[in-house]
Protein backbone atom coordinates (compact mmCIF):
# COMPACT_ATOMS: atom_id res chain seq x y z
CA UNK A 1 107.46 139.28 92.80
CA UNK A 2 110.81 139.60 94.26
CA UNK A 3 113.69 140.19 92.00
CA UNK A 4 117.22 138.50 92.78
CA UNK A 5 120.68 139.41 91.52
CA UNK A 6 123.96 138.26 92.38
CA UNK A 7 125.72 135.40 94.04
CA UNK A 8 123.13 133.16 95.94
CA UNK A 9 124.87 130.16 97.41
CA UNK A 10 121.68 129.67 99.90
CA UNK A 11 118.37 127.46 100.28
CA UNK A 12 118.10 129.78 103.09
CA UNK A 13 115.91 132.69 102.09
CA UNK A 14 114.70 136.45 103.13
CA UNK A 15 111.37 134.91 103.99
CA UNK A 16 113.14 132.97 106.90
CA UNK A 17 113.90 136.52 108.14
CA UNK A 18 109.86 137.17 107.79
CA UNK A 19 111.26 139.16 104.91
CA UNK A 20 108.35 139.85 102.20
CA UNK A 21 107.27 141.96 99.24
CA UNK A 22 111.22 143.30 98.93
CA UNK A 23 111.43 144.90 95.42
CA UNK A 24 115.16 143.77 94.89
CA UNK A 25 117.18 141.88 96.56
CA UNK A 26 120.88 142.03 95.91
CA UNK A 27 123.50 138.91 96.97
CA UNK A 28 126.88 139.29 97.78
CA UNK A 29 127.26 142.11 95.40
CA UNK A 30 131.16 142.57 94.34
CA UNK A 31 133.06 145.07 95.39
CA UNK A 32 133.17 146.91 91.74
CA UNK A 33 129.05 146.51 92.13
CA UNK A 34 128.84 147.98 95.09
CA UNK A 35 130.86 151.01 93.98
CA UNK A 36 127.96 151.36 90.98
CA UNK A 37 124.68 150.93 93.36
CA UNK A 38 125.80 153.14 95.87
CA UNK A 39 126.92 155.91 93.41
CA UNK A 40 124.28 155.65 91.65
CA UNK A 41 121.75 155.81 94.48
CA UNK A 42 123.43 158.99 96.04
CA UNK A 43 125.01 157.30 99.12
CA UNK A 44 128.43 157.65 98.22
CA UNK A 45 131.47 159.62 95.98
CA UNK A 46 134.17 158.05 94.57
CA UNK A 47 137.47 159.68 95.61
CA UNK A 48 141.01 160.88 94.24
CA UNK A 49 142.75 157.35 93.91
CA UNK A 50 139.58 155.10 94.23
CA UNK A 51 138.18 155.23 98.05
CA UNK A 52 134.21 155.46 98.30
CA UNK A 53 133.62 158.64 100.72
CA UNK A 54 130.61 158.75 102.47
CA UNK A 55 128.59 160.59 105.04
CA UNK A 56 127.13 158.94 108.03
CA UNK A 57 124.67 162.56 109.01
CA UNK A 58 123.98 162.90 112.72
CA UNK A 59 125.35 159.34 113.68
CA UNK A 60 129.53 160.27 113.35
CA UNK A 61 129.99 157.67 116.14
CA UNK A 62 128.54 154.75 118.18
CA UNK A 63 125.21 155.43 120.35
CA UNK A 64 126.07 153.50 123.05
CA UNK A 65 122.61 155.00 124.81
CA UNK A 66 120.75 152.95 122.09
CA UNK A 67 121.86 149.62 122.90
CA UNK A 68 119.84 147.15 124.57
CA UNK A 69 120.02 143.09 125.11
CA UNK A 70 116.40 141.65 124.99
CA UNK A 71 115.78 139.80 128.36
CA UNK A 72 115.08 135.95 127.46
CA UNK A 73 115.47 132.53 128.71
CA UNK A 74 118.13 131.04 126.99
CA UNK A 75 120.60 134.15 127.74
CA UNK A 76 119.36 135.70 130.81
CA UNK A 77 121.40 133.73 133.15
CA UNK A 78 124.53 134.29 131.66
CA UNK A 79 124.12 138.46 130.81
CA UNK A 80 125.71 140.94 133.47
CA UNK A 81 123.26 143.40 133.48
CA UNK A 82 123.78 147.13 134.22
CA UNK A 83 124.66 149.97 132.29
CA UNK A 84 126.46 148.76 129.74
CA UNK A 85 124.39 145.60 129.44
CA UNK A 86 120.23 147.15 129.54
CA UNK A 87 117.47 144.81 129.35
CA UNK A 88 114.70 145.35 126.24
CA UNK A 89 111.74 143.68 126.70
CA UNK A 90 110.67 140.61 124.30
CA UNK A 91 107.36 142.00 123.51
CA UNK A 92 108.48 145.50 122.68
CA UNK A 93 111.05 143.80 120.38
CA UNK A 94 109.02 141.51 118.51
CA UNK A 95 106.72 144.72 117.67
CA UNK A 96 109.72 146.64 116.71
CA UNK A 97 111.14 144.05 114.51
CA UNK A 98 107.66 143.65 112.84
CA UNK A 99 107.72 147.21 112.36
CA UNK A 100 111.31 147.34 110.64
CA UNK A 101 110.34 144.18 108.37
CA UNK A 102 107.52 145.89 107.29
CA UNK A 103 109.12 149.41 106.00
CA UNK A 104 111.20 147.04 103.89
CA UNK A 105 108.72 146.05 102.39
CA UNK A 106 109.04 147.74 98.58
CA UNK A 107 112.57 148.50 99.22
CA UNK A 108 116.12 147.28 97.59
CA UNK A 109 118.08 145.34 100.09
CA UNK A 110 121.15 144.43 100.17
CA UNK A 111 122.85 140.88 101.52
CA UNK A 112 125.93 139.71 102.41
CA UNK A 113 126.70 136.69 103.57
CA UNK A 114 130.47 135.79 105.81
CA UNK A 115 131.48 134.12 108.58
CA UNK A 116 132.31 135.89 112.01
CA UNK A 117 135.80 134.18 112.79
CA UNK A 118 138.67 133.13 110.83
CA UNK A 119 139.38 130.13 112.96
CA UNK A 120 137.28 127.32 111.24
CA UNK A 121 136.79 125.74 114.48
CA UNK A 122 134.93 128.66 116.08
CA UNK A 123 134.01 130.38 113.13
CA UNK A 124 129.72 131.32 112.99
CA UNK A 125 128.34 132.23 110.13
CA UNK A 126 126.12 135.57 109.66
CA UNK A 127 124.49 137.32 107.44
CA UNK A 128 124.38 141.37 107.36
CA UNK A 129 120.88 142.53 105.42
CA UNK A 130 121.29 146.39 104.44
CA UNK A 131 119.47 149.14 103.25
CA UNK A 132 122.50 150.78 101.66
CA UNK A 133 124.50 149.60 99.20
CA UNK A 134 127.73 151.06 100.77
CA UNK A 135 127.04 149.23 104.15
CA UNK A 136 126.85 146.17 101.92
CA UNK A 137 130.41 146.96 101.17
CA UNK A 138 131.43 148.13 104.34
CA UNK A 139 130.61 144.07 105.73
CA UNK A 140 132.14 142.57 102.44
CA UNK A 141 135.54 144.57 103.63
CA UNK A 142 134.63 144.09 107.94
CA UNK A 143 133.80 140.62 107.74
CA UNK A 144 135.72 136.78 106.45
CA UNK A 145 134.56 135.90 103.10
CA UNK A 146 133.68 132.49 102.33
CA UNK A 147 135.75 131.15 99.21
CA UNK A 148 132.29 129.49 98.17
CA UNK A 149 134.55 127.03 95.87
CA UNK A 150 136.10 125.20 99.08
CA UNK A 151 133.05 125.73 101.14
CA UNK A 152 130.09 124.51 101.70
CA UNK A 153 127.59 126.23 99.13
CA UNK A 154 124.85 126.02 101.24
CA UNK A 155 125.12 129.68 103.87
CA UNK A 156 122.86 129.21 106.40
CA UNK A 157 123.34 132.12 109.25
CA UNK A 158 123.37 131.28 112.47
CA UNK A 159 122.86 135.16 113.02
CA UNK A 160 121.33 137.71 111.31
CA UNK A 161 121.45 141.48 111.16
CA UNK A 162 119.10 143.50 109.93
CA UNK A 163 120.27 147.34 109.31
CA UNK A 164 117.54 149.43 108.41
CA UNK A 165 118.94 153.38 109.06
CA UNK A 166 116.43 155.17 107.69
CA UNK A 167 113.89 153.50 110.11
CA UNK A 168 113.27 155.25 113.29
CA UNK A 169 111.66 153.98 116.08
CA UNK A 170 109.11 156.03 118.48
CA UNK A 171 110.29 155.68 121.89
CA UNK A 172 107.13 155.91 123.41
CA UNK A 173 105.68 153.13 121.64
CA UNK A 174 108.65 151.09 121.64
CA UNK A 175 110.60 151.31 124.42
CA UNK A 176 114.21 152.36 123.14
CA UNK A 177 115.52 155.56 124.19
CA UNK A 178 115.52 157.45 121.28
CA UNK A 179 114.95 157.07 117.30
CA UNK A 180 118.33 155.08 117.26
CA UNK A 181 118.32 151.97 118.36
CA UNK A 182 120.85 148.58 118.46
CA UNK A 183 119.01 145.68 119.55
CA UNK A 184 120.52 142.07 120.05
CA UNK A 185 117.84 138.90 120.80
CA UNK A 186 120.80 136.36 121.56
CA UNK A 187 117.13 134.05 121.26
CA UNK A 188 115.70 135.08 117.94
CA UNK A 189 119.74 135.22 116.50
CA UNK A 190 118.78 138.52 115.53
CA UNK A 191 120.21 141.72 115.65
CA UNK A 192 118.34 144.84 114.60
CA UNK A 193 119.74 148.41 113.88
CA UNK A 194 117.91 151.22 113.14
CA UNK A 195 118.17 155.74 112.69
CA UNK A 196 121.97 155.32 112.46
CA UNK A 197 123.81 155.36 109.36
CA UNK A 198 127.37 154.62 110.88
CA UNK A 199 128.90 151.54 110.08
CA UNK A 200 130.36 150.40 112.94
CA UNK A 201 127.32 149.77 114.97
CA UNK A 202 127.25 146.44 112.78
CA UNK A 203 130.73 146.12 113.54
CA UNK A 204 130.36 146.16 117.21
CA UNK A 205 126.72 144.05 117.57
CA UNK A 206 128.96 141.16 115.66
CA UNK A 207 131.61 141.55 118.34
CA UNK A 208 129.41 141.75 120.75
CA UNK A 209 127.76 138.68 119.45
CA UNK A 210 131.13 136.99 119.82
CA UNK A 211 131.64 138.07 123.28
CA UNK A 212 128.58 136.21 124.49
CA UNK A 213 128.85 133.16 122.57
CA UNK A 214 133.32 132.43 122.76
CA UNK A 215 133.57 132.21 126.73
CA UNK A 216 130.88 129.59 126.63
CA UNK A 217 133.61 127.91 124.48
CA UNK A 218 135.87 128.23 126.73
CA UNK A 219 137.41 130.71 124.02
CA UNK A 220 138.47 134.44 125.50
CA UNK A 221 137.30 137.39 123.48
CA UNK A 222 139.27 140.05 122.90
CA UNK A 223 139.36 144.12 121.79
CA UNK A 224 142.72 143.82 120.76
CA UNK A 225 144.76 143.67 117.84
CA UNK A 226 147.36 141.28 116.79
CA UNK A 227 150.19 140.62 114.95
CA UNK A 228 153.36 138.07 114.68
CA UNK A 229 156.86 138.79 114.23
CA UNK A 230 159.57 136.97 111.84
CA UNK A 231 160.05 134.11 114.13
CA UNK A 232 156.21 133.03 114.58
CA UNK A 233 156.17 135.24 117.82
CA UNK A 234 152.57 135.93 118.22
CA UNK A 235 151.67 139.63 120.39
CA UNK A 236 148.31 141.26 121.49
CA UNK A 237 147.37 144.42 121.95
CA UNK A 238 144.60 145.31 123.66
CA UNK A 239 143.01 149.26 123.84
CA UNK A 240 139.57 150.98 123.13
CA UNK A 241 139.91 153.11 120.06
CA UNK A 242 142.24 156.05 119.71
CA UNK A 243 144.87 154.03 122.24
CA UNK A 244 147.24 152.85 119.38
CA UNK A 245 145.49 149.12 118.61
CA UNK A 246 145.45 149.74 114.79
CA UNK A 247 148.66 152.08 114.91
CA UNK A 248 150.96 150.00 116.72
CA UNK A 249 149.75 146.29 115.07
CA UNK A 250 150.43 147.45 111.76
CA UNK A 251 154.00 147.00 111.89
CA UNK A 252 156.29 146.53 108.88
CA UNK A 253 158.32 144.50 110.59
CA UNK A 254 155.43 141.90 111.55
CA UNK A 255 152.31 140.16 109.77
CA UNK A 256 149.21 141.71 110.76
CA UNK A 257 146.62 138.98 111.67
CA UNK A 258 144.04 141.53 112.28
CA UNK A 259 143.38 145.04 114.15
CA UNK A 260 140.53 145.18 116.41
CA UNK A 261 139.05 141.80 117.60
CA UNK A 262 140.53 138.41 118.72
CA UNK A 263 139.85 135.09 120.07
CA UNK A 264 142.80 133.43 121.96
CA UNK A 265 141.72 129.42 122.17
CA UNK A 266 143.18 126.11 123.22
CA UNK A 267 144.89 126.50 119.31
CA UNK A 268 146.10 130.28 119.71
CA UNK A 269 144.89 133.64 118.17
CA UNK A 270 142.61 134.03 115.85
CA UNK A 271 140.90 137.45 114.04
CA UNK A 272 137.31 137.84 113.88
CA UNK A 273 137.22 139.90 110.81
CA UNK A 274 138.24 140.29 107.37
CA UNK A 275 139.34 143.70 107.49
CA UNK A 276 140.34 147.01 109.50
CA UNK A 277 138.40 149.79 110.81
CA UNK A 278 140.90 152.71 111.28
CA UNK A 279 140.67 156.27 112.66
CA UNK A 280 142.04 158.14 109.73
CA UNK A 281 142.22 161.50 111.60
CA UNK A 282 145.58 163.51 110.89
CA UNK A 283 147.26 160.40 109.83
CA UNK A 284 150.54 160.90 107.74
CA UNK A 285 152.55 158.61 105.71
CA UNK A 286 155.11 159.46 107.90
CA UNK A 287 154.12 158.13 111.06
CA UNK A 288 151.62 155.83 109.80
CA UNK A 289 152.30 154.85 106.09
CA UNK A 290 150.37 151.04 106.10
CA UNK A 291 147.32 152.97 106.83
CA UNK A 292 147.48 156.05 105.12
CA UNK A 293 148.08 153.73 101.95
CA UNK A 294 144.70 152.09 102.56
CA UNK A 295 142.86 155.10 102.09
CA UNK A 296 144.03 155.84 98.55
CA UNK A 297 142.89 152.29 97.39
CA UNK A 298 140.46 151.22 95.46
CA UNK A 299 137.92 149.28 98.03
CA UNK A 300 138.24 151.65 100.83
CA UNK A 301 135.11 152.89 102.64
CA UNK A 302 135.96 156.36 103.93
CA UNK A 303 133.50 157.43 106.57
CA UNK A 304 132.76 161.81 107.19
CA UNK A 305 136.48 161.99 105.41
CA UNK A 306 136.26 165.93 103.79
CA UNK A 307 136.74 165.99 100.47
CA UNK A 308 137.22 168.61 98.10
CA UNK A 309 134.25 168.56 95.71
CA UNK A 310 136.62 169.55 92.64
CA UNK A 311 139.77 167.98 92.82
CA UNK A 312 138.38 164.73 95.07
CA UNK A 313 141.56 164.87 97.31
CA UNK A 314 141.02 164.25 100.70
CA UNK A 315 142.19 166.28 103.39
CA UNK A 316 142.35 163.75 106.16
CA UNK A 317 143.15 166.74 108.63
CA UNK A 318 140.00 167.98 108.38
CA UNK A 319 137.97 167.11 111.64
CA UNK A 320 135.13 169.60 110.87
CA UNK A 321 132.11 166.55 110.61
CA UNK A 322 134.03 164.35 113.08
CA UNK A 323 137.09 163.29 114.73
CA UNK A 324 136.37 159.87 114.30
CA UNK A 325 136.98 159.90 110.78
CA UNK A 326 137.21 156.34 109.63
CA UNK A 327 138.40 153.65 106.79
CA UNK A 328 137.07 150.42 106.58
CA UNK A 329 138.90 147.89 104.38
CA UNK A 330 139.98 144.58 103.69
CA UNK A 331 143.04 143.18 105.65
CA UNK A 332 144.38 142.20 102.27
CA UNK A 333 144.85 146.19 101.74
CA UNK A 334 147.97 145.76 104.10
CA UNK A 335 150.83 144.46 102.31
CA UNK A 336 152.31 142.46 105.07
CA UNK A 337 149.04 140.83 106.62
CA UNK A 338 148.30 136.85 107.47
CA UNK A 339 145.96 135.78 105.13
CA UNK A 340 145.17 132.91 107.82
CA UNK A 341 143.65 135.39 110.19
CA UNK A 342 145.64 133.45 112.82
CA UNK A 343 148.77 133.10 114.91
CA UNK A 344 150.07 131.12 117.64
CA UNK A 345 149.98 131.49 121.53
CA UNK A 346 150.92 134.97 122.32
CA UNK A 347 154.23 135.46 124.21
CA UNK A 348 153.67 139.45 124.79
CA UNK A 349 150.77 140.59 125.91
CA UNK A 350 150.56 144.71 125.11
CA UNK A 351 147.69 146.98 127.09
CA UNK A 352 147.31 150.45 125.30
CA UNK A 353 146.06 153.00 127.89
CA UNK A 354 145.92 156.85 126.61
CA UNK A 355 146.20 158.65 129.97
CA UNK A 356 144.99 162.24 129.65
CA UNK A 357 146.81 162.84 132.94
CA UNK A 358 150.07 162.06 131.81
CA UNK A 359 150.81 159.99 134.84
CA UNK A 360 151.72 156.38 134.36
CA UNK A 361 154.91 155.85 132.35
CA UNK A 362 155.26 155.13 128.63
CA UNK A 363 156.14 151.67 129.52
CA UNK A 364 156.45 149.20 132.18
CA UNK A 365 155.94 145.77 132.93
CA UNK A 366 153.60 144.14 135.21
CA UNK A 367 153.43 141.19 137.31
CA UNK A 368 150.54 138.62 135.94
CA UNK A 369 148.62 139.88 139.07
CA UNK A 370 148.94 143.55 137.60
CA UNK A 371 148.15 142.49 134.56
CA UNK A 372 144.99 141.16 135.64
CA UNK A 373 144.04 144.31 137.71
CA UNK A 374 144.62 146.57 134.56
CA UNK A 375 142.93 144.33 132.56
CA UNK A 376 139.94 144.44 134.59
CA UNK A 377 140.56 148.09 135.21
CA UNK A 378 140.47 148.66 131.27
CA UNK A 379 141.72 152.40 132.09
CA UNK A 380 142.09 155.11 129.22
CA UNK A 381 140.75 158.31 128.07
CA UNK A 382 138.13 158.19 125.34
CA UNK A 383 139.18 160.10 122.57
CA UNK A 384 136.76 162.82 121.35
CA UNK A 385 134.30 161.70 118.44
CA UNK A 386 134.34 158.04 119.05
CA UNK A 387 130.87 158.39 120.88
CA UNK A 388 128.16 160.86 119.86
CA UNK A 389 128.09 163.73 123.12
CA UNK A 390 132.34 163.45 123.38
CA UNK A 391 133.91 166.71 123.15
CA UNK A 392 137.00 168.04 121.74
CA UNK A 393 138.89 167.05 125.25
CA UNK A 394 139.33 163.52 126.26
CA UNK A 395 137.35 162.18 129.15
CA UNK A 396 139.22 159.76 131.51
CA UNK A 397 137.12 156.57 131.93
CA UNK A 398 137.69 153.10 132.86
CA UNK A 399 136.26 149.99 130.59
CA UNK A 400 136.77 146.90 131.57
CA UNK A 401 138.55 143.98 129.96
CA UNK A 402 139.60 147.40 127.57
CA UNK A 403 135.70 146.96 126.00
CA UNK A 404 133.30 146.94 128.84
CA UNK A 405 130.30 148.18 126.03
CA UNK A 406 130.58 145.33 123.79
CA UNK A 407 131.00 142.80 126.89
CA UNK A 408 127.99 140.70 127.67
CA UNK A 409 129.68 138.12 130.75
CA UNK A 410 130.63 139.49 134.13
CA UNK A 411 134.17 141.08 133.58
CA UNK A 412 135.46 138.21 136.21
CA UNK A 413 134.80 135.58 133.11
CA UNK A 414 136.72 137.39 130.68
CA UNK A 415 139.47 138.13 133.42
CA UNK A 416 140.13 134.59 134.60
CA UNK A 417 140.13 133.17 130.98
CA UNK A 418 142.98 135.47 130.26
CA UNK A 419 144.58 135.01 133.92
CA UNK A 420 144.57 131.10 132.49
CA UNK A 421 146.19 131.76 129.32
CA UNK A 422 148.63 133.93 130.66
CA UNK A 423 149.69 131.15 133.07
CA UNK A 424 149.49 128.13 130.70
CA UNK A 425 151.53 129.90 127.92
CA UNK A 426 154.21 132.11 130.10
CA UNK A 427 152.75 135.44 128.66
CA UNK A 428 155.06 138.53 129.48
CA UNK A 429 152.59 141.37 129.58
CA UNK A 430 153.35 145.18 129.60
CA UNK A 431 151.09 148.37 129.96
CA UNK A 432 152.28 150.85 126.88
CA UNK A 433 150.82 154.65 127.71
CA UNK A 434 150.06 156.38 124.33
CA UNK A 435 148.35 159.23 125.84
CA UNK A 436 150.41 162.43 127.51
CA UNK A 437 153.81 163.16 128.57
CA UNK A 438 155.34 166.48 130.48
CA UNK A 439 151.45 167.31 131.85
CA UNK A 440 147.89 166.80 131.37
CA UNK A 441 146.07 167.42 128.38
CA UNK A 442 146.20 171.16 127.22
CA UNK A 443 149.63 171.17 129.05
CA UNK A 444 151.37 168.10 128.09
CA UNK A 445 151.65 166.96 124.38
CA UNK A 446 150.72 163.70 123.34
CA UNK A 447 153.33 160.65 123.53
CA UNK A 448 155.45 160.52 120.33
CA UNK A 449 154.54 157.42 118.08
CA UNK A 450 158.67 157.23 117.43
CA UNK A 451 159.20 156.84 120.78
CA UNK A 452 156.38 154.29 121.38
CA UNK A 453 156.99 152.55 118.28
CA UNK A 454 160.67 152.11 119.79
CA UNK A 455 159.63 150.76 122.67
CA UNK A 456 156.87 148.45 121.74
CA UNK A 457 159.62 147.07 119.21
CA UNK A 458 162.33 146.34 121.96
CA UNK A 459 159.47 144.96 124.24
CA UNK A 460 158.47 142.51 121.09
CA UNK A 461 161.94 141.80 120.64
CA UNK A 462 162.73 140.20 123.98
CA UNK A 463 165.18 143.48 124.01
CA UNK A 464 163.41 144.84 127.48
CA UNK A 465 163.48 141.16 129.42
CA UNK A 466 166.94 141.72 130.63
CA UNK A 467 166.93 145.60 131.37
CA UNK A 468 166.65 146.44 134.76
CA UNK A 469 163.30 148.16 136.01
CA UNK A 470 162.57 150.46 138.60
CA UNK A 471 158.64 150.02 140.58
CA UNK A 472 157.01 153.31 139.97
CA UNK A 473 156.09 154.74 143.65
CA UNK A 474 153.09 155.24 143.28
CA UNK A 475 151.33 152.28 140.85
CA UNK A 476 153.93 149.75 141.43
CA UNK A 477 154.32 148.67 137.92
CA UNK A 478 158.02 148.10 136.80
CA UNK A 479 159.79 150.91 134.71
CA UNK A 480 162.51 149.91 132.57
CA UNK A 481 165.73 152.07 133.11
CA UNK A 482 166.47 152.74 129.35
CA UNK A 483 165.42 151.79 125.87
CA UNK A 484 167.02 151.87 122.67
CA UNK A 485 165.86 155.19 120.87
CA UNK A 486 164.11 156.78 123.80
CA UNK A 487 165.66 159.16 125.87
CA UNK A 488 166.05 157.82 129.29
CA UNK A 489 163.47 160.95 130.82
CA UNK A 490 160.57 160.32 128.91
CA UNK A 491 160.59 156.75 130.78
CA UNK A 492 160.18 158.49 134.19
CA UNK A 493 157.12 160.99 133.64
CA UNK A 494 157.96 162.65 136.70
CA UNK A 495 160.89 164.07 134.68
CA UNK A 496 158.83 165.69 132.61
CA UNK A 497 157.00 167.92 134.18
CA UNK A 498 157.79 171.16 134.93
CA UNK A 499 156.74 171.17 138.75
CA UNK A 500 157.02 167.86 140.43
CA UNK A 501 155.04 168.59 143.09
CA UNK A 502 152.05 169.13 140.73
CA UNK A 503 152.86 165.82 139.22
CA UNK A 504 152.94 163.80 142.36
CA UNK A 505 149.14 165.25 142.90
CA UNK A 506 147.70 164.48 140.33
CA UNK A 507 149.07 161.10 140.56
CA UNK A 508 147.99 160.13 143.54
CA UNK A 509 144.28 161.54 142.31
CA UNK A 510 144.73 159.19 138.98
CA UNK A 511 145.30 156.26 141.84
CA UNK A 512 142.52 157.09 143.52
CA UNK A 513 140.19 157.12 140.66
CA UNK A 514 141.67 153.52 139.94
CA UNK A 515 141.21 152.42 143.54
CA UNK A 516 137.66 153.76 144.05
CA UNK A 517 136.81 152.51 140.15
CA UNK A 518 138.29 148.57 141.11
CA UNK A 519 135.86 148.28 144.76
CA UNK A 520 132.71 146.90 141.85
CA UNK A 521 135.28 143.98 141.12
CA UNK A 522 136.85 143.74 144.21
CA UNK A 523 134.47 140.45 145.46
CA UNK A 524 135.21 138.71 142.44
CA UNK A 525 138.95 138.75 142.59
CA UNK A 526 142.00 137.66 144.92
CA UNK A 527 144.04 139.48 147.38
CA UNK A 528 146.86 138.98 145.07
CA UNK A 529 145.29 140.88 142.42
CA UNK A 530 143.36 143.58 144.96
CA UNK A 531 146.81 144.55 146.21
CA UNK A 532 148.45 144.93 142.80
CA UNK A 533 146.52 148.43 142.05
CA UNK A 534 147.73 151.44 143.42
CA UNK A 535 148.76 152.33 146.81
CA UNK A 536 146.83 154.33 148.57
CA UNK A 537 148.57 157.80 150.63
């Protein structure tokens, strides 16, 4: 029989998973437990300071290759398939998940039960079933708690996640592309993960769950982060990793409401987790000192961080597993956070773009039908590491709504919900460019975070309304003339580069790419907001 330890406040058991024959089941371990099981089973080290270092093996990043959205009734309608969004078939996942409940059979799982949400009103709870102990942990720190002695005691998950990594499925048989796989049944409420050991696939199927089920709310989704300044000024930013989200939102100057994934309703801005998932690669307590803090606590889940195997000191300049190093911790870890999880409407909307070119300008301000072309446009460059097959170089891509792989609607949806809030709530939006300045990559160098810090402040600040701005020939968004602690140059980036002439190529090339990327939306969309990209030659 089945043994159970830990905190149970459920009548709603493994077996209504299909669960059976588990050897030990573990509920909503503490944090100090969790340290114990997963040291003791091998999974994990504790480091210098406190942090729990593990390694995630082949799986350093997200497999979005491995993702698939089973093809049923009650979602089918409302899924934008394609490339991001693939169909699985029902049959092959019923046989998988059969498959995956029975090698847990015998096995030690761990559960943890939250909500996805910190918004009462919209909040859903899950529950995250784990193999590991350490994952366990990792969506104790990722996800909202419940405080079981205000709420109700009874958990019953309206979705489910079951995380089995050292499962692999046989593609033949099966129907996935590889050994990996990330399934989501939006029917069964299930989600099923399997040959990865990296974390933030659980992250992601959550916030992918949320992206399906919000908009039906008439609540916009979000990959941004958020924060709110000393007079209850709420901002967004939104970015796919590497563009500054966590960076820039953890500001001493502001409360943190959360780094990576929003809801903006009819009652303002609300986080979706409980905690942060940072890049940790090179960071400095220097430039970034909120985060670099974080991973010398106690609590902190340190992901392919190298550590020396004597001294346990990290060395979090040490790329040599990955360069998507990564800390996951609670948002109570930063000193300055909102322990509501939410804020008010936002009155600056910030979109992060890390152009590899070095083309657009460090910042500029766009017209709400700009706004909604670069929203749709979700342009960046993916950083190398964050997806298994990324080199060292960054790749130039564009992803809508800043998240197109963990977006289930049409981009359109997500688009006009914003378009309405922006409206409604007299939103100023700007486009920030973390990426290069004075050339491409391997010529340029990357956009100092003093300098963008600077000007995300005076932006925040209501500092930049009443500067004058110039339209940038080529991509028409509006370039302030000066800022306070950036030198008036690095505004223009055609003043940066060396030749000129080479810049004004490869900008018109970078509108191109934007012009020919933006003809998929182009149907769904006005004139107004067609004729805010680019111009063409």
């Amino acid at each position: 029989m089945s043994k159970n330890t830990g905190w149970n406040p459920s009548s709603f058991g493994l077996e209504n998973h299909g669960l059976k024959n588990i050897n030990h089941s573990y509920w909503n371990l503490t944090t100090a437990e969790l340290y114990e099981h997963s040291v003791k089973r091998d999974e994990a080290t504790v480091a210098h300071l406190g942090p729990l270092v593990v390694n995630t093996g082949q799986h350093t990043g997200r497999s979005p290759n491995d993702k698939f959205v089973v093809r049923e009734t009650s979602s089918e309608k409302h899924v934008w398939w394609g490339k991001v969004n693939r169909p699985f078939d029902q049959a092959n996942f019923n046989r998988l998940r059969d498959k995956v409940l029975k090698h847990l059979e015998g096995k030690d799982v761990y559960v943890q039960d939250c909500f996805a949400g910190a918004d009462p009103a919209y909040r859903i709870p899950i529950r995250v079933i784990t193999e590991y102990a350490w994952h366990s942990l990792f969506a104790r720190n990722m996800f909202v708690r419940p405080d079981w002695n205000t709420q109700s005691a009874n958990h019953v998950p309206e979705f489910t996640v079951i995380n089995a990594p050292t499962f692999q499925a046989n593609p033949e048989t099966d129907g996935t592309n590889s050994g990996t796989f990330i399934l989501m049944d939006f029917g069964q409420r299930l989600i099923l993960i399997g040959g990865t050991s990296y974390a933030g696939e659980t992250k992601k199927s959550i916030f992918t769950l949320l992206n399906y089920l919000l908009p039906l709310k008439g609540v916009l989704s979000m990959h941004c982060s958020a924060n709110i300044g000393q007079d209850g000024d709420a901002a967004i930013f939104f970015g796919l990793s590497g563009t500054g989200k966590t960076t820039l939102s953890a500001d001493p100057e502001r409360q943190l409401i959360g780094d990576d994934e929003h809801g903006w309703s009819d009652r303002g801005v609300f986080n979706f987790e409980g905690g942060c998932y940072a890049k940790v690669i090179n960071l400095s307590a220097e430039a970034e000192p909120d985060i670099y803090a974080c991973t010398r606590r106690f609590g902190t889940v340190l992901e392919n961080v190298v550590m020396d195997p004597l001294t346990r000191r990290l060395d979090l300049n040490d790329g040599s597993l990955t360069e998507n190093t990564r800390a996951a911790y609670p948002l109570s870890h930063i000193a300055n956070f909102e322990p509501s999880g939410t804020g008010g409407h936002p009155k600056n909307i910030i979109m992060l773009t890390a152009d590899a070119y070095g083309i657009l300008p460090p910042i500029s301000k766009l017209t709400p039908e700009q706004a909604m072309y670069h929203f749709i446009s979700g342009y960046t460059a993916k950083v190398a590491g964050t997806e298994k097959g990324l080199g060292k170089e960054p790749q130039a891509t564009f992803s809508a709504c800043f998240g197109a792989p963990f977006m289930v609607h049409h981009p359109g949806v997500y688009a006009e919900l914003l378009r309405e809030r922006i409206a409604k709530h007299n939103a100023t939006c700007w486009l920030v460019n973390t990426g290069w300045s004075g050339g491409a990559y391997g010529e340029g160098q990357r956009m100092k975070i003093a300098y963008t810090r600077a000007m995300v402040r005076a932006a925040l600040s209501g500092h930049l309304a009443n500067v004058a701005t110039e339209p940038d020939p080529i991509f028409g968004v509006h370039v302030p003339i000066g800022c306070p602690d950036v030198p008036s140059e690095v505004l223009k980036p055609r003043n940066t580069w060396k030749n000129p002439a080479a810049y004004d190529e490869k900008a018109r090339h970078l509108a191109k790419l934007f012009r020919d990327n933006f003809e998929q939306f182009a149907a769904g969309v006005s004139d107004e907001v067609k004729a805010a990209g680019p111009k063409a030659d």
